[in-house]
Protein backbone atom coordinates (compact mmCIF):
# COMPACT_ATOMS: atom_id res chain seq x y z
CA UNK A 1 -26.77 -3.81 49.10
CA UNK A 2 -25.33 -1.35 51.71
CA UNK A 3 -21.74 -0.09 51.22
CA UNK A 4 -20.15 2.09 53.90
CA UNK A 5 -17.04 3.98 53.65
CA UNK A 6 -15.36 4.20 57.10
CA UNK A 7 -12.23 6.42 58.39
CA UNK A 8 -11.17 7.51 61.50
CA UNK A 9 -13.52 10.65 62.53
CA UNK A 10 -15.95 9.95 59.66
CA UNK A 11 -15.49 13.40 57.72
CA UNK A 12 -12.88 14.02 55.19
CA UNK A 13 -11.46 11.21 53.84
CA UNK A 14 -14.13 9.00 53.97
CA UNK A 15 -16.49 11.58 52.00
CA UNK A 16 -14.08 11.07 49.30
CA UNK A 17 -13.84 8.17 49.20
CA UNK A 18 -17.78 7.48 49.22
CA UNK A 19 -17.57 9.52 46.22
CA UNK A 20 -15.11 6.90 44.42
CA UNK A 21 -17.19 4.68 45.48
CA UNK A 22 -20.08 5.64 44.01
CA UNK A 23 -18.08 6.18 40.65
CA UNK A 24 -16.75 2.69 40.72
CA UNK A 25 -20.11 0.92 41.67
CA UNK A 26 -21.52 2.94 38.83
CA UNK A 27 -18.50 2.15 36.26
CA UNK A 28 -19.10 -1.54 37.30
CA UNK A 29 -22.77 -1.50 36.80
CA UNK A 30 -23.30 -2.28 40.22
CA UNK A 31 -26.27 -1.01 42.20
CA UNK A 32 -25.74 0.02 46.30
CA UNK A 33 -26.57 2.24 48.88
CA UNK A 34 -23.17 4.17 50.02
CA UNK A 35 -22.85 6.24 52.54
CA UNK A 36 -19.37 7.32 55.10
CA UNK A 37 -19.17 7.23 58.87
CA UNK A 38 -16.00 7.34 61.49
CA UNK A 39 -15.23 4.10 63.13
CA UNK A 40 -17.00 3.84 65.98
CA UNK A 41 -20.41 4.47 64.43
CA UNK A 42 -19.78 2.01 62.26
CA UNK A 43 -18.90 -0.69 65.14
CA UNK A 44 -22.72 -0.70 65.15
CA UNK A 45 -24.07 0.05 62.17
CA UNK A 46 -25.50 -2.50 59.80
CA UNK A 47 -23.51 -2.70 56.34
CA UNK A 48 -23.13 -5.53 53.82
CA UNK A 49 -19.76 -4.41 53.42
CA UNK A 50 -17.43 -1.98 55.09
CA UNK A 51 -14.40 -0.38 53.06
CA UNK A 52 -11.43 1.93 54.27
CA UNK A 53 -7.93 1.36 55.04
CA UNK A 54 -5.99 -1.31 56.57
CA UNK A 55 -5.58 -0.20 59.55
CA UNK A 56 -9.31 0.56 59.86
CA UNK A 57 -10.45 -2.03 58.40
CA UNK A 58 -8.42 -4.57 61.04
CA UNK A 59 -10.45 -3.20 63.61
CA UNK A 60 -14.14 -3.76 62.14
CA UNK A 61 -12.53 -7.47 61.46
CA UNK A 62 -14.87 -10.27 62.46
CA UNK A 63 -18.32 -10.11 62.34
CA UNK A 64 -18.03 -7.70 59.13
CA UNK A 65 -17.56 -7.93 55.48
CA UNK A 66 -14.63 -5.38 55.13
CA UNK A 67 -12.44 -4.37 52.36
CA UNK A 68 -9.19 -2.81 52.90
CA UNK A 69 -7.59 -0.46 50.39
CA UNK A 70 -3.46 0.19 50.99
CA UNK A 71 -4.35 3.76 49.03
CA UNK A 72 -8.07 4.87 49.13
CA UNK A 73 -7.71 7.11 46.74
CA UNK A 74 -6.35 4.90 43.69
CA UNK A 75 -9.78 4.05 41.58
CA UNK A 76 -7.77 0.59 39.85
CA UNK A 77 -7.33 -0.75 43.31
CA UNK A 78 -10.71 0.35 44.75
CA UNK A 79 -12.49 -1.11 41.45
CA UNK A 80 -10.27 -4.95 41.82
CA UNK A 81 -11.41 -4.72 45.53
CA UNK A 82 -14.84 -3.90 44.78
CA UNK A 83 -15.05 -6.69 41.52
CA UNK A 84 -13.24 -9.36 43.84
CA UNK A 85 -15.51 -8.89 46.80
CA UNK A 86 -18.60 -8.35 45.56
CA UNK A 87 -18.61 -10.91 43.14
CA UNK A 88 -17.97 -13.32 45.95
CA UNK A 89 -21.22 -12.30 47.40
């Protein structure tokens, strides 16, 4: 499974929260590939899911598998998002 974190211009904030990512996927004994672009890179990139903000996330809408976080940085939300998604799969 591919994860990948998206943001804006693909450096800080998405690096971060790759990181939490990681933590929670490992925390919930899930196994994935994660990595963090910007948003147009990820327009065309091939992910099984695509995580970031709302307002982000409403713009990869459609043809991908997103998840939106209201605050990227709060690991309870990111973990229900990640357990309520991915167990869908």
């Amino acid at each position: 499974m591919k994860i990948l974190v998206v943001c804006g211009s693909g450096l800080g904030s998405s690096f971060m929260l790759e990181l939490n990512v990681k933590k929670a996927m490992k925390e919930l004994g899930i196994d994935a590939e994660v990595t963090h672009t910007d948003l147009t890179t990820a327009k065309s990139e091939q992910a099984d899911y695509y995580i970031g903000s709302g307002d982000i996330m409403d713009q990869l809408s459609g043809d991908h598998k997103t998840i939106s976080l209201k605050n990227m940085f709060n690991m309870d939300e990111l973990k229900q998002a990640l357990q309520a998604n991915i167990a869908e799969a």
